[in-house]
Protein backbone atom coordinates (compact mmCIF):
# COMPACT_ATOMS: atom_id res chain seq x y z
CA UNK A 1 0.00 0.00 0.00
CA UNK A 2 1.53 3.60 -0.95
CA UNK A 3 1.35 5.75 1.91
CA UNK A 4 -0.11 8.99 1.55
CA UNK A 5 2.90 10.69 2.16
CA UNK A 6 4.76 8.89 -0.76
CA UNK A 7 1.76 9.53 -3.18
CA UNK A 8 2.03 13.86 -1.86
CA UNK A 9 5.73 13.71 -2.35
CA UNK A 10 5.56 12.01 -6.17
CA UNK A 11 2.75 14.75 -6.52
CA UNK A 12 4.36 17.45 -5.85
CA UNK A 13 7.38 16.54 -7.18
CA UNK A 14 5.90 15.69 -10.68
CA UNK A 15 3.69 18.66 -10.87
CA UNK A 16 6.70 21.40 -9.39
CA UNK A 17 8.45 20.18 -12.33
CA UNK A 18 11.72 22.19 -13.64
CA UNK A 19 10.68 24.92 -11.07
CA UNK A 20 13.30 24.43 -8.33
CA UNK A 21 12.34 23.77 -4.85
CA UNK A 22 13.27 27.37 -3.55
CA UNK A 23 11.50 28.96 -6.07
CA UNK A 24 8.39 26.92 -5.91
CA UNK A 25 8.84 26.78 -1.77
CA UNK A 26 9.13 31.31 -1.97
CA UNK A 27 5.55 31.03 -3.93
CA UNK A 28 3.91 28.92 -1.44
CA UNK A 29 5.41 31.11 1.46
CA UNK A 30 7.14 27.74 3.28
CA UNK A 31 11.17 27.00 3.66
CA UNK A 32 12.82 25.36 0.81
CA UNK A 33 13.59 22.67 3.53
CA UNK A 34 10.36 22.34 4.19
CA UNK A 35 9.67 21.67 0.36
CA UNK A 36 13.06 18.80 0.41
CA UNK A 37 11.56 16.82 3.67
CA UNK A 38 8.07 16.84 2.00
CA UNK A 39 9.40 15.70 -1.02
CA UNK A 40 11.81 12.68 0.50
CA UNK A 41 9.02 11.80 2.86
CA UNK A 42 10.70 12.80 5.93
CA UNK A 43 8.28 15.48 7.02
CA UNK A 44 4.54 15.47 7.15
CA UNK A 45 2.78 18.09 5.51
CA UNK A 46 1.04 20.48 8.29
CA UNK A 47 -2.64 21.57 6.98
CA UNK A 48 -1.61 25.04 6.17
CA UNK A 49 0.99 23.79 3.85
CA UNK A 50 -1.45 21.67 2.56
CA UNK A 51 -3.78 24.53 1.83
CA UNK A 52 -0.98 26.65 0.58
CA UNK A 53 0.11 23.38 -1.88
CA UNK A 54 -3.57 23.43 -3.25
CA UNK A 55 -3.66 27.12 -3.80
CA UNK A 56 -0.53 27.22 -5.97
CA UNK A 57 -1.68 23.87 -7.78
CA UNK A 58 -5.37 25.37 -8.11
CA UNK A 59 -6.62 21.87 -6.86
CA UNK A 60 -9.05 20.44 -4.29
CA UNK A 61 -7.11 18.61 -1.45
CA UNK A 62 -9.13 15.39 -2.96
CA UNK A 63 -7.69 15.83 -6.24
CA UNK A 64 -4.41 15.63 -4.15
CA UNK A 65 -5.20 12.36 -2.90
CA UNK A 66 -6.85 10.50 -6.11
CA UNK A 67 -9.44 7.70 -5.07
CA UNK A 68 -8.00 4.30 -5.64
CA UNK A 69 -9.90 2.80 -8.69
CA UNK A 70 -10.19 -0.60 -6.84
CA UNK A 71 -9.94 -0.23 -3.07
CA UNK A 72 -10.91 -3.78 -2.08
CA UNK A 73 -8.32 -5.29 -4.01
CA UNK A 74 -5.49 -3.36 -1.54
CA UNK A 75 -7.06 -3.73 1.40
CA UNK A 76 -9.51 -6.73 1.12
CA UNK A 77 -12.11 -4.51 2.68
CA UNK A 78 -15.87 -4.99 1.14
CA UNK A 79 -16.72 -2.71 -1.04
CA UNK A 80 -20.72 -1.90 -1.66
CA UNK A 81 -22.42 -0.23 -4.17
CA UNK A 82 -24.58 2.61 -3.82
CA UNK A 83 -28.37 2.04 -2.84
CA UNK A 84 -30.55 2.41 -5.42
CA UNK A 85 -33.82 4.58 -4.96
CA UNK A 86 -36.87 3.58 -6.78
CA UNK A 87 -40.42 5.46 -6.01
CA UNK A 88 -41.57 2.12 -4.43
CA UNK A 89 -38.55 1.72 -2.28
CA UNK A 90 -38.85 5.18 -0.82
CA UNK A 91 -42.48 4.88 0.13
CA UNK A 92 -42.43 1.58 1.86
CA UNK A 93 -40.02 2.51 4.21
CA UNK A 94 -39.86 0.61 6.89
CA UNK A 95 -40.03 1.56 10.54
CA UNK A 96 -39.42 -0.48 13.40
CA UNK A 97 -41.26 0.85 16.83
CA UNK A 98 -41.13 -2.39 19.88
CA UNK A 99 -43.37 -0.76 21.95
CA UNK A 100 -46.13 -1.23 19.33
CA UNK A 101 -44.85 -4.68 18.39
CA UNK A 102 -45.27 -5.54 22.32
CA UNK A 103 -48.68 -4.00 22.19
CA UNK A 104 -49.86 -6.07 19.51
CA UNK A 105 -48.31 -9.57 20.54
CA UNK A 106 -49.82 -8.64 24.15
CA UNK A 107 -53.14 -8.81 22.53
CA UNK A 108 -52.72 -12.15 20.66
């Protein structure tokens, strides 16, 4: 599994490009070492650099962190789709109140 430190640091090392890290860190307003530790995994990113990352990459923080395309597959964890909603579904929803079942088997 690719942590989510190695997938920021290829990131932001593939999308700095030629700019070099002292430039690129002077834009974002952060240390060039701060840029070098983030980018060789040794630091973690702090939120505001996070923000700052996303403002000079004009991205979401989501589109940082790209879904996996098959998360079950890494992680064996089940993986369900959606509920669908059909006009029949919706109206026989289905409520579950005990003190009226006990009422009712009472009377039986």
């Amino acid at each position: 599994m690719v942590h989510l430190r190695a997938r920021l640091a290829a990131f932001i090392r593939n999308a700095r490009g030629d700019v070099p890290q002292r430039v690129f860190a002077r834009k974002i307003g952060v240390a060039q070492s701060t840029i070098m530790r983030i980018e060789n995994e040794d630091q973690n990113v702090t939120l505001d650099t996070l923000e700052q990352l996303c403002k000079a990459f004009r991205l979401d923080v989501g589109d940082l962190f790209p879904a996996d395309r098959d998360p079950a597959r890494k992680t064996g964890a089940r993986v369900y789709p959606p509920a669908m909603r059909t006009p029949s579904a919706a109206s026989s929803a289905m409520v579950h109140d005990s003190a009226r079942q006990k009422t009712k088997s009472s009377k039986s």
